[in-house]
PDB file of N, CA and C in Angstrom:
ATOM      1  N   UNK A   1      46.892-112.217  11.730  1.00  0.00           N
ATOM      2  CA  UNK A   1      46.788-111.344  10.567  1.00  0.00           C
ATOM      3  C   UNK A   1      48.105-110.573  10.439  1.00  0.00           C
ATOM      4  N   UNK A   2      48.683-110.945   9.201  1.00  0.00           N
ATOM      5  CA  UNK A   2      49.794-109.521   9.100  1.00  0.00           C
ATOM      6  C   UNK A   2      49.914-108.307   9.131  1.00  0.00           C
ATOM      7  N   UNK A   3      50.925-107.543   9.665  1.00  0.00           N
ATOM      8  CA  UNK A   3      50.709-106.285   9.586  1.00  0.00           C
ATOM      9  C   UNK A   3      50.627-105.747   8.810  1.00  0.00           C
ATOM     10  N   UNK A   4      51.131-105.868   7.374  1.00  0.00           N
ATOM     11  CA  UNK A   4      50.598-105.199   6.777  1.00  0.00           C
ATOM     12  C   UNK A   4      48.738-104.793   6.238  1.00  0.00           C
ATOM     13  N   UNK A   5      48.354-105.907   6.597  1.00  0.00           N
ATOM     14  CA  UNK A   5      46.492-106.608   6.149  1.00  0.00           C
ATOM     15  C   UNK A   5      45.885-105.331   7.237  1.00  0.00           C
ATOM     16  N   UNK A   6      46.568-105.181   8.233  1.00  0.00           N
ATOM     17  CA  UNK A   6      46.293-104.987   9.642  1.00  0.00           C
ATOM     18  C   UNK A   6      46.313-102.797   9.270  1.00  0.00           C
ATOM     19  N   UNK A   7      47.147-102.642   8.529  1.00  0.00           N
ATOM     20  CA  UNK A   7      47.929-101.095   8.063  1.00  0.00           C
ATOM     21  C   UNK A   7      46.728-100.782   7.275  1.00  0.00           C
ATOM     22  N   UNK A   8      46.264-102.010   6.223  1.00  0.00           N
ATOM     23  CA  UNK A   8      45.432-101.954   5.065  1.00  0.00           C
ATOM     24  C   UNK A   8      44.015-101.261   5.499  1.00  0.00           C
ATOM     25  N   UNK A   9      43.672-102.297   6.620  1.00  0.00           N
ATOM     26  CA  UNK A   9      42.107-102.335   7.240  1.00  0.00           C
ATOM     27  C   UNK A   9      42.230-100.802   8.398  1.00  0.00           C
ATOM     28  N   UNK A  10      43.084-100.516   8.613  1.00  0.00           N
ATOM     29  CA  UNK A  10      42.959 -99.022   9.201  1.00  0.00           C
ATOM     30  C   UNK A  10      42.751 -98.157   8.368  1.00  0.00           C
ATOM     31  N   UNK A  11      43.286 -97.795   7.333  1.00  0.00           N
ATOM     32  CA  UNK A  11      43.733 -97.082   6.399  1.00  0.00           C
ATOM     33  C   UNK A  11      42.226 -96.880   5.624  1.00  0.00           C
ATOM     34  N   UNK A  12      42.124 -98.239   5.683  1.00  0.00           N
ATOM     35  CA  UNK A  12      40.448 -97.960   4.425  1.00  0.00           C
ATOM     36  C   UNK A  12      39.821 -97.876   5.533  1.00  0.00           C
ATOM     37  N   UNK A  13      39.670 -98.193   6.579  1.00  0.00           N
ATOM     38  CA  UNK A  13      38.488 -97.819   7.732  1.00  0.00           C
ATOM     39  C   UNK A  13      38.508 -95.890   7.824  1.00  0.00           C
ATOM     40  N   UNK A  14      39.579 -95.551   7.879  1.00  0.00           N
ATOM     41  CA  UNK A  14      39.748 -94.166   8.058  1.00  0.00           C
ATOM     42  C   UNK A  14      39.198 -93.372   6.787  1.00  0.00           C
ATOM     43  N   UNK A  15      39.577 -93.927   5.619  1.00  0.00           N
ATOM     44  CA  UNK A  15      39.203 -93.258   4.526  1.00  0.00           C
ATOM     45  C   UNK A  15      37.560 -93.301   4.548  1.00  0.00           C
ATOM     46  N   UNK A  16      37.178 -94.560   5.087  1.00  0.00           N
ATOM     47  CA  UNK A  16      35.515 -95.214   4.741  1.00  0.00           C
ATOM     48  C   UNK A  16      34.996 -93.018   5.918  1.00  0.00           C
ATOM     49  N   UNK A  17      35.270 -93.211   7.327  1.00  0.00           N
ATOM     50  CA  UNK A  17      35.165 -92.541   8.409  1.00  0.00           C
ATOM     51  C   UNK A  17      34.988 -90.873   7.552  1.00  0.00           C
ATOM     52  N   UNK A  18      36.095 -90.714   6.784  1.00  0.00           N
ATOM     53  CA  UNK A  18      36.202 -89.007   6.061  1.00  0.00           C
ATOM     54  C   UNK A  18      35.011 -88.870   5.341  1.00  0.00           C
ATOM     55  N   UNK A  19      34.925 -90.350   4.358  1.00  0.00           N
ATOM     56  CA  UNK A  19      33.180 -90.490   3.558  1.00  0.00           C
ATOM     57  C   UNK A  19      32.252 -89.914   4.218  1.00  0.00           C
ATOM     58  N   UNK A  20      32.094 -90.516   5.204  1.00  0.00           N
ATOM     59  CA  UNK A  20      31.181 -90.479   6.093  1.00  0.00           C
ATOM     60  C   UNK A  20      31.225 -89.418   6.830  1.00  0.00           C
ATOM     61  N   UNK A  21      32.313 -88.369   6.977  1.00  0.00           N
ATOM     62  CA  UNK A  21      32.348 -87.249   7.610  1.00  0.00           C
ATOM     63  C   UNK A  21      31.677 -86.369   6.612  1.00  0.00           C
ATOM     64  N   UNK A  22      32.108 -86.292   5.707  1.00  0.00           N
ATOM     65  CA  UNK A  22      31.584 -85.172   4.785  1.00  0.00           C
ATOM     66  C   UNK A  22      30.411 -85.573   4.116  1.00  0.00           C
ATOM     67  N   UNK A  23      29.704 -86.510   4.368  1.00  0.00           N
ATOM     68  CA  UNK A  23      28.340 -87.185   3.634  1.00  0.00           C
ATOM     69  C   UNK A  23      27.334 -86.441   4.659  1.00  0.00           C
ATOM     70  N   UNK A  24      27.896 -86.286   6.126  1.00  0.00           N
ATOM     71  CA  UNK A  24      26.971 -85.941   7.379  1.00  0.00           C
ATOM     72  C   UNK A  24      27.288 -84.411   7.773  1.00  0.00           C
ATOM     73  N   UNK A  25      28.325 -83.648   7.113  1.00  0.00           N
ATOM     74  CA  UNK A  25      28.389 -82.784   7.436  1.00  0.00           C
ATOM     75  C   UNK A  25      28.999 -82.226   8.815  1.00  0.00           C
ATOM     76  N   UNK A  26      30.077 -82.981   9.019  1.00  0.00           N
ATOM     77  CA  UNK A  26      30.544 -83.246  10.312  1.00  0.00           C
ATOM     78  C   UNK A  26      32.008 -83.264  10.482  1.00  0.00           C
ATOM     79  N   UNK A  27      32.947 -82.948  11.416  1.00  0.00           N
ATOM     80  CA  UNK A  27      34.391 -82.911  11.356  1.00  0.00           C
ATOM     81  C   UNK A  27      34.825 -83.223  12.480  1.00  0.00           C
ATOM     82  N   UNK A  28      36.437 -83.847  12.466  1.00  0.00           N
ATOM     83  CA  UNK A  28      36.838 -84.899  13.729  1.00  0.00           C
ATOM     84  C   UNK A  28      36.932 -83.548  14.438  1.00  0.00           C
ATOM     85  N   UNK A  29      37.105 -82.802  14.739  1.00  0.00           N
ATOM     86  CA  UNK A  29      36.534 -81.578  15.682  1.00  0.00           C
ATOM     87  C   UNK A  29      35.767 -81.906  16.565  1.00  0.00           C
ATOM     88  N   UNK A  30      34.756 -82.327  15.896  1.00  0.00           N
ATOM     89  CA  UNK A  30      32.991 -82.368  16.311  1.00  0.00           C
ATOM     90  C   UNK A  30      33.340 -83.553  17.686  1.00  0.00           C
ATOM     91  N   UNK A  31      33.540 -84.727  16.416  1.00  0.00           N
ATOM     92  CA  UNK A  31      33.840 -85.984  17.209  1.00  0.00           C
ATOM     93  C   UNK A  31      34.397 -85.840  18.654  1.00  0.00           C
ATOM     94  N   UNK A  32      35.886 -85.270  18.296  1.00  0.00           N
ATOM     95  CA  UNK A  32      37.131 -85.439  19.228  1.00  0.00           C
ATOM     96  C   UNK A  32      35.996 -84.253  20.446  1.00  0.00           C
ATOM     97  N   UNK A  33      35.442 -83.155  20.295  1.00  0.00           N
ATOM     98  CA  UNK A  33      34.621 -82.523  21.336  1.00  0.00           C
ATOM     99  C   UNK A  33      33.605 -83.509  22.344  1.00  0.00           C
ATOM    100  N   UNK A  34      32.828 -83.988  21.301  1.00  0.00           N
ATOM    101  CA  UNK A  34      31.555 -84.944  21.730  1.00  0.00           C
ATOM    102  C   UNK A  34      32.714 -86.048  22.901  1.00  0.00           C
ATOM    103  N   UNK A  35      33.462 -86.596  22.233  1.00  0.00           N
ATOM    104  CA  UNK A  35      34.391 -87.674  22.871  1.00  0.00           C
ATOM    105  C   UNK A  35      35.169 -87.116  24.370  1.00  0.00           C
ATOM    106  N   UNK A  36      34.958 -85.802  24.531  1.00  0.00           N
ATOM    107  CA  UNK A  36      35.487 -85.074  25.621  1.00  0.00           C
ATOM    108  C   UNK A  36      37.217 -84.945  25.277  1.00  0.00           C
ATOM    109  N   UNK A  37      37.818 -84.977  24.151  1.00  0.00           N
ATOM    110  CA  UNK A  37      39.521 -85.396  23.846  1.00  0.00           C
ATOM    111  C   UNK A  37      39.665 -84.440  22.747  1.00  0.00           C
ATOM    112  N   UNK A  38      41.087 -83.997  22.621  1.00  0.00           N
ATOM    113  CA  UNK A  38      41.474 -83.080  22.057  1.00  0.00           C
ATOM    114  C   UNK A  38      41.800 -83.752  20.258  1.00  0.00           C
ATOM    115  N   UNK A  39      41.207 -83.041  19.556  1.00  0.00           N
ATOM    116  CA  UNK A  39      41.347 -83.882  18.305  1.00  0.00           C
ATOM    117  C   UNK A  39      42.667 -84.547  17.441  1.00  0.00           C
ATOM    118  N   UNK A  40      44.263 -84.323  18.500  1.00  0.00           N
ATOM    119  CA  UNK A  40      45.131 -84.857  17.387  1.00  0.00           C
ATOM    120  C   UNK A  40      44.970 -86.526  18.715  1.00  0.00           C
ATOM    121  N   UNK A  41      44.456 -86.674  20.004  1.00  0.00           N
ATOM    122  CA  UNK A  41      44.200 -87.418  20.632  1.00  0.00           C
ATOM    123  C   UNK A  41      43.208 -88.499  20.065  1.00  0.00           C
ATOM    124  N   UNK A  42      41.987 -87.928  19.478  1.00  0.00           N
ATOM    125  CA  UNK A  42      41.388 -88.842  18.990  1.00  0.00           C
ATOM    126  C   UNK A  42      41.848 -89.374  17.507  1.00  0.00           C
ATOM    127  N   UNK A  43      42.210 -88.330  16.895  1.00  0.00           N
ATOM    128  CA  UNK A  43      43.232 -88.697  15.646  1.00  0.00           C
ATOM    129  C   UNK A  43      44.408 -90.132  15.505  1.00  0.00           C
ATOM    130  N   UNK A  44      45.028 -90.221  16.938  1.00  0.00           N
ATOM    131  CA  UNK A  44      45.646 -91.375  17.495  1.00  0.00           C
ATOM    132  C   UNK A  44      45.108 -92.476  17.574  1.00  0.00           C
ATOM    133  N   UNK A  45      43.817 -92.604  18.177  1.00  0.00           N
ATOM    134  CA  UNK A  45      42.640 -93.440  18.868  1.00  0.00           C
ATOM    135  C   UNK A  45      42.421 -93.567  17.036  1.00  0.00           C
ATOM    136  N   UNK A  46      42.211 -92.908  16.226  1.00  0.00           N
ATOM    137  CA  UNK A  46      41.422 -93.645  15.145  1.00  0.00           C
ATOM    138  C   UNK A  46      42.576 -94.376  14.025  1.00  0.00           C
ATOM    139  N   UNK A  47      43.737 -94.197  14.572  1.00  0.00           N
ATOM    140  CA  UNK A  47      44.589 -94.947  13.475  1.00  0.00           C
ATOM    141  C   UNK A  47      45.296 -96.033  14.359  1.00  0.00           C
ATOM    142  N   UNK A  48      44.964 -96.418  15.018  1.00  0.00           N
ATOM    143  CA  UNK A  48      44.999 -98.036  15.678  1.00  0.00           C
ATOM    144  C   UNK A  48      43.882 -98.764  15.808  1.00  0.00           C
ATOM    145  N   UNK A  49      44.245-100.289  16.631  1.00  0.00           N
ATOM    146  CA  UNK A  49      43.352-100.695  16.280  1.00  0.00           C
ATOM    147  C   UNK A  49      41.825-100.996  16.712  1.00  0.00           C
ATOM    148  N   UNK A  50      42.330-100.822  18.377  1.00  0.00           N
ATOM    149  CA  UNK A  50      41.298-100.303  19.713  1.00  0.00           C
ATOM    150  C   UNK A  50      41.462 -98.608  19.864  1.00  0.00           C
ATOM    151  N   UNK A  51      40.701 -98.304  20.818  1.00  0.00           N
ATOM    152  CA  UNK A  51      40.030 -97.111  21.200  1.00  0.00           C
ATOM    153  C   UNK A  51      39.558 -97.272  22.996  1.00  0.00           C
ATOM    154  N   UNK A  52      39.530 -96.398  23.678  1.00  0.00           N
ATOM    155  CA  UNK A  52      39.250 -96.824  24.706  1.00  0.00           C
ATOM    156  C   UNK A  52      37.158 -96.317  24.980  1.00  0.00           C
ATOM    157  N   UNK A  53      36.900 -97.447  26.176  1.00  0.00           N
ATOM    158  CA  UNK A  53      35.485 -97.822  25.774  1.00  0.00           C
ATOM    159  C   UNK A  53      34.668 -95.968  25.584  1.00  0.00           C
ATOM    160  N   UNK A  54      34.728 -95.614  26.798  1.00  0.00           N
ATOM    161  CA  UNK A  54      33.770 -94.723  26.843  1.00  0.00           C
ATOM    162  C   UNK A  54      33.599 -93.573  25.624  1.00  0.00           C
ATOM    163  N   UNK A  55      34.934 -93.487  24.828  1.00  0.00           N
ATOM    164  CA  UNK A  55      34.935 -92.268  23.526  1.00  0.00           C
ATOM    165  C   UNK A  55      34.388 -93.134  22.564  1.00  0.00           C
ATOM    166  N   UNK A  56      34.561 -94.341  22.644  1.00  0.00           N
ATOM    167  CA  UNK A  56      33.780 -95.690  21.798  1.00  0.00           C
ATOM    168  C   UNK A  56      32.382 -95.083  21.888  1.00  0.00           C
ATOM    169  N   UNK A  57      32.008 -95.656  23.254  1.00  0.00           N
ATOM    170  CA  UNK A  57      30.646 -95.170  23.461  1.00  0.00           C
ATOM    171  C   UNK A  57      29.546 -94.256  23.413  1.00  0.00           C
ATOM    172  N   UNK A  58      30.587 -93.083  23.321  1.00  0.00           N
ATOM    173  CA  UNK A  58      29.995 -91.327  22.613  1.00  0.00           C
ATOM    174  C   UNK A  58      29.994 -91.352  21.234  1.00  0.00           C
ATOM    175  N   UNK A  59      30.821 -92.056  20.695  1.00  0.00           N
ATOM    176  CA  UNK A  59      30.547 -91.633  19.410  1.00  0.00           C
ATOM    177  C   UNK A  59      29.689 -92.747  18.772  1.00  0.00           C
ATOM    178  N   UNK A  60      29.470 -93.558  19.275  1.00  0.00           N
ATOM    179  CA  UNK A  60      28.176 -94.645  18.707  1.00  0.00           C
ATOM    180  C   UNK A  60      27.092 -94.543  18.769  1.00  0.00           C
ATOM    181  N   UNK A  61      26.896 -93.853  20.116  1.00  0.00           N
ATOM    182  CA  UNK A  61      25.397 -93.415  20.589  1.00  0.00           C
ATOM    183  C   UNK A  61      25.288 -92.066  20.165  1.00  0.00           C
ATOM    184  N   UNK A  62      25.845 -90.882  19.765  1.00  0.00           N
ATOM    185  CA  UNK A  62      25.611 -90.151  19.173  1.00  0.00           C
ATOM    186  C   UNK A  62      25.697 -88.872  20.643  1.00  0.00           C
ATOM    187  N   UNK A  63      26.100 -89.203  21.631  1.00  0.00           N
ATOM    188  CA  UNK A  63      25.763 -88.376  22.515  1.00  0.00           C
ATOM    189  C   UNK A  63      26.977 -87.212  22.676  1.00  0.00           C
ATOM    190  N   UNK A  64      26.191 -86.211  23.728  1.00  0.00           N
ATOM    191  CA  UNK A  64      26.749 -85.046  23.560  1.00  0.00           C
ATOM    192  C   UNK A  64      27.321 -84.142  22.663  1.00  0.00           C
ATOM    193  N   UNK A  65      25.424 -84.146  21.770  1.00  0.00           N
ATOM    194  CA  UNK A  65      25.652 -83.136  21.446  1.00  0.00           C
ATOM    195  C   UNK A  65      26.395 -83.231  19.573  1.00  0.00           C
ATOM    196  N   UNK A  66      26.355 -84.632  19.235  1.00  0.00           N
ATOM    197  CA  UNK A  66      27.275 -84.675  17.770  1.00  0.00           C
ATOM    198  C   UNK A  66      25.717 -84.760  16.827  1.00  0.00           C
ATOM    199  N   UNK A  67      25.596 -84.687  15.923  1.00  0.00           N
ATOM    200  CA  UNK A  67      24.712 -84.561  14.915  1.00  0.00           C
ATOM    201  C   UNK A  67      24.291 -86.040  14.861  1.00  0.00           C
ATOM    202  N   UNK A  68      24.923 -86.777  14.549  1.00  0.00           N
ATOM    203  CA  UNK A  68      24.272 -88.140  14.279  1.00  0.00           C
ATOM    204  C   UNK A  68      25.481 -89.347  15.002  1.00  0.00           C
ATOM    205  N   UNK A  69      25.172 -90.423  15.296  1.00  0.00           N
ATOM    206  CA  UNK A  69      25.591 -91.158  16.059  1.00  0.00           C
ATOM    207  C   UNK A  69      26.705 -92.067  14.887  1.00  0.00           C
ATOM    208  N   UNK A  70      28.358 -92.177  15.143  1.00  0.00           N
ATOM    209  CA  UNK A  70      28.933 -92.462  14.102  1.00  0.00           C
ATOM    210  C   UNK A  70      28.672 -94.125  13.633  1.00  0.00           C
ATOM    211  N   UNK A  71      28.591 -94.631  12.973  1.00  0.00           N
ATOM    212  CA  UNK A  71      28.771 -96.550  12.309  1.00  0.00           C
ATOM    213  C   UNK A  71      29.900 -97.009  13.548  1.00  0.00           C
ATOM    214  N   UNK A  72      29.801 -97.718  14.479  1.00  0.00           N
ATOM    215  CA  UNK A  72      30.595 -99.090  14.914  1.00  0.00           C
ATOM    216  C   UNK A  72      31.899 -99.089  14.258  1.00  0.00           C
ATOM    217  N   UNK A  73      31.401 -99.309  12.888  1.00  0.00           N
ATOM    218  CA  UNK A  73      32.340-100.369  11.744  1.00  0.00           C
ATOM    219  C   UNK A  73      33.545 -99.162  11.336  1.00  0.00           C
ATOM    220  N   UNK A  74      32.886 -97.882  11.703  1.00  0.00           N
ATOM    221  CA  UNK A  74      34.010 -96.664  10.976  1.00  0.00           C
ATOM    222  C   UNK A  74      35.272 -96.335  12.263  1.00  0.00           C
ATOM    223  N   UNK A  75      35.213 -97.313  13.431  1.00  0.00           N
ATOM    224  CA  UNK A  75      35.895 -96.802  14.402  1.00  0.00           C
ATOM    225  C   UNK A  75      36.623 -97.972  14.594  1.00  0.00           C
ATOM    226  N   UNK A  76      37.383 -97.745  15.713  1.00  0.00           N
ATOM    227  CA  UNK A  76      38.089 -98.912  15.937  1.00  0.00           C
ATOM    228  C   UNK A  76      37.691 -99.629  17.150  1.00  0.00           C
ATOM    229  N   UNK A  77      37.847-101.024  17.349  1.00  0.00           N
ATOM    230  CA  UNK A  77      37.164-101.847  18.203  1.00  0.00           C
ATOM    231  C   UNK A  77      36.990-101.314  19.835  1.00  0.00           C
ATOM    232  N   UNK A  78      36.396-101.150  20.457  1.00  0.00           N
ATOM    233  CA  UNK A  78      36.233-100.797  22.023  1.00  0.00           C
ATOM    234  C   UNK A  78      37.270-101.675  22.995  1.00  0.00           C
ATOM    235  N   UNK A  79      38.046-101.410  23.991  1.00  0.00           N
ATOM    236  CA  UNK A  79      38.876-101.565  24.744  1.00  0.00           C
ATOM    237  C   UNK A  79      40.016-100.764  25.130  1.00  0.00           C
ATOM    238  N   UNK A  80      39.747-101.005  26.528  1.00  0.00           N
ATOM    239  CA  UNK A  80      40.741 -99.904  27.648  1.00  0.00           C
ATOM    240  C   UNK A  80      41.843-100.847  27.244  1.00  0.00           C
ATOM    241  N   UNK A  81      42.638-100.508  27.380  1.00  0.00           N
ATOM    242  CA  UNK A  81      43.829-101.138  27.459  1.00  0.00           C
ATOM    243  C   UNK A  81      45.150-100.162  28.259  1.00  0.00           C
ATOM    244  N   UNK A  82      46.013-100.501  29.188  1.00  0.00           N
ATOM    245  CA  UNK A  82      46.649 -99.914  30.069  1.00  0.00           C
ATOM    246  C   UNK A  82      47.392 -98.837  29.252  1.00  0.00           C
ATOM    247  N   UNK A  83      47.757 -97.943  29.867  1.00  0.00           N
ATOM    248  CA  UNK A  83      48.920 -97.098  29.260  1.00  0.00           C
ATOM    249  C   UNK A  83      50.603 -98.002  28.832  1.00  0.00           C
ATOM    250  N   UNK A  84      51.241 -97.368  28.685  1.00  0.00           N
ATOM    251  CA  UNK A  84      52.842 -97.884  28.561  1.00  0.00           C
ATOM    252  C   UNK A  84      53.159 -98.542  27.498  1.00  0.00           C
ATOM    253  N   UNK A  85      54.301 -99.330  27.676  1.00  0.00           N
ATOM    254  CA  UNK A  85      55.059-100.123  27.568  1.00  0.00           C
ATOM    255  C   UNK A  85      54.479-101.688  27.812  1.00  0.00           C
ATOM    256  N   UNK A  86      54.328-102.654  27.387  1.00  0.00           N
ATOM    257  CA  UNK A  86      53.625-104.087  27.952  1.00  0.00           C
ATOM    258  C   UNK A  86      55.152-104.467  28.409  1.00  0.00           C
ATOM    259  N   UNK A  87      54.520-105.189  29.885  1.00  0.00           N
ATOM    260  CA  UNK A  87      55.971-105.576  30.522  1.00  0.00           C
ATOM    261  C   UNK A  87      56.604-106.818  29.641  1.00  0.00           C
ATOM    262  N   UNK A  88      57.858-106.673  30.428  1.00  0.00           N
ATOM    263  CA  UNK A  88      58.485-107.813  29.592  1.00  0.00           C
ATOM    264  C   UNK A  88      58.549-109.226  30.038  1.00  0.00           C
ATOM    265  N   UNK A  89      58.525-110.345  29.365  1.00  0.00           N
ATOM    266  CA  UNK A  89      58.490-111.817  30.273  1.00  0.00           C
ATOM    267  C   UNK A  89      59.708-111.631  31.211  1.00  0.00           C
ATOM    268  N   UNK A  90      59.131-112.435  32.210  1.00  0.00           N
ATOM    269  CA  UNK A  90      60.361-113.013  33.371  1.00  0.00           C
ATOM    270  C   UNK A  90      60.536-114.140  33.084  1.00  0.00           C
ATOM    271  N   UNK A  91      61.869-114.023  32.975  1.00  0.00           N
ATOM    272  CA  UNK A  91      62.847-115.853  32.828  1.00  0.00           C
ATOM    273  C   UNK A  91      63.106-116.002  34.109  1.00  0.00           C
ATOM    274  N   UNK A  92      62.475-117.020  34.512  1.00  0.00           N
ATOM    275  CA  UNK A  92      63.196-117.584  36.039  1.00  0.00           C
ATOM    276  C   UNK A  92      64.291-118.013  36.151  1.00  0.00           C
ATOM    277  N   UNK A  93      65.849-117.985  36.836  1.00  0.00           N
ATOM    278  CA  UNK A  93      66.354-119.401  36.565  1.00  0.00           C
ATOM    279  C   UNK A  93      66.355-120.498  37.203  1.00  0.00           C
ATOM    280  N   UNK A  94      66.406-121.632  36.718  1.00  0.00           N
ATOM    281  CA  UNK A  94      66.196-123.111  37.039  1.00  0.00           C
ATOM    282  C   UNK A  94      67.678-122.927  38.130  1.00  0.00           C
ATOM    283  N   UNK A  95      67.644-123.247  39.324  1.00  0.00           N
ATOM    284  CA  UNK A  95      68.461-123.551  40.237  1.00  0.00           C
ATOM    285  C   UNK A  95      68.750-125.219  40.320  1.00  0.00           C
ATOM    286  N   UNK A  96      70.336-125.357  40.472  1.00  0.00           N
ATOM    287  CA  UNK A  96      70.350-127.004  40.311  1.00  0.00           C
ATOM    288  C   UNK A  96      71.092-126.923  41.506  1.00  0.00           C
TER     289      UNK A  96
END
């Protein structure tokens, strides 16, 4: 998928998420609390394209404490993924 398709589907996922904030009466405050993370942290987490599992998992199930449990579809996909930099390939060289 291109990046831009990729910019598109965040963008309206986030906008769909504000709908849905103010339809429930609810603010990434709430969220980023329930999620145990400081809200410009989860703010990060919601404009890519994973999220890591367990703030996934609070805000789906509705736990600790948030008013209603958020849509799957308004977040971004579940996965830890390491901190950093992704290493870079190793070129071996061919010895003759």
């Amino acid at each position: 998928m291109p990046l831009s398709e990729d910019i598109r589907l965040i963008k309206r996922r986030r906008q769909d998420l504000r709908i849905w904030l103010i339809e429930n009466d609810m603010t990434l405050k709430e969220l980023a609390d329930a999620a145990g993370i400081k809200p410009p942290s989860l703010d990060s987490h919601l404009n890519k394209q994973t999220m890591p599992v367990d703030h996934h998992r609070v805000l789906v199930s509705g736990a600790n404490g948030l008013k209603k449990a958020v849509p799957a579809c308004l977040l971004p996909s579940p996965k830890n993924l390491r901190p950093g930099r992704k290493p870079r390939p190793s070129f071996t060289s061919a010895t003759v």
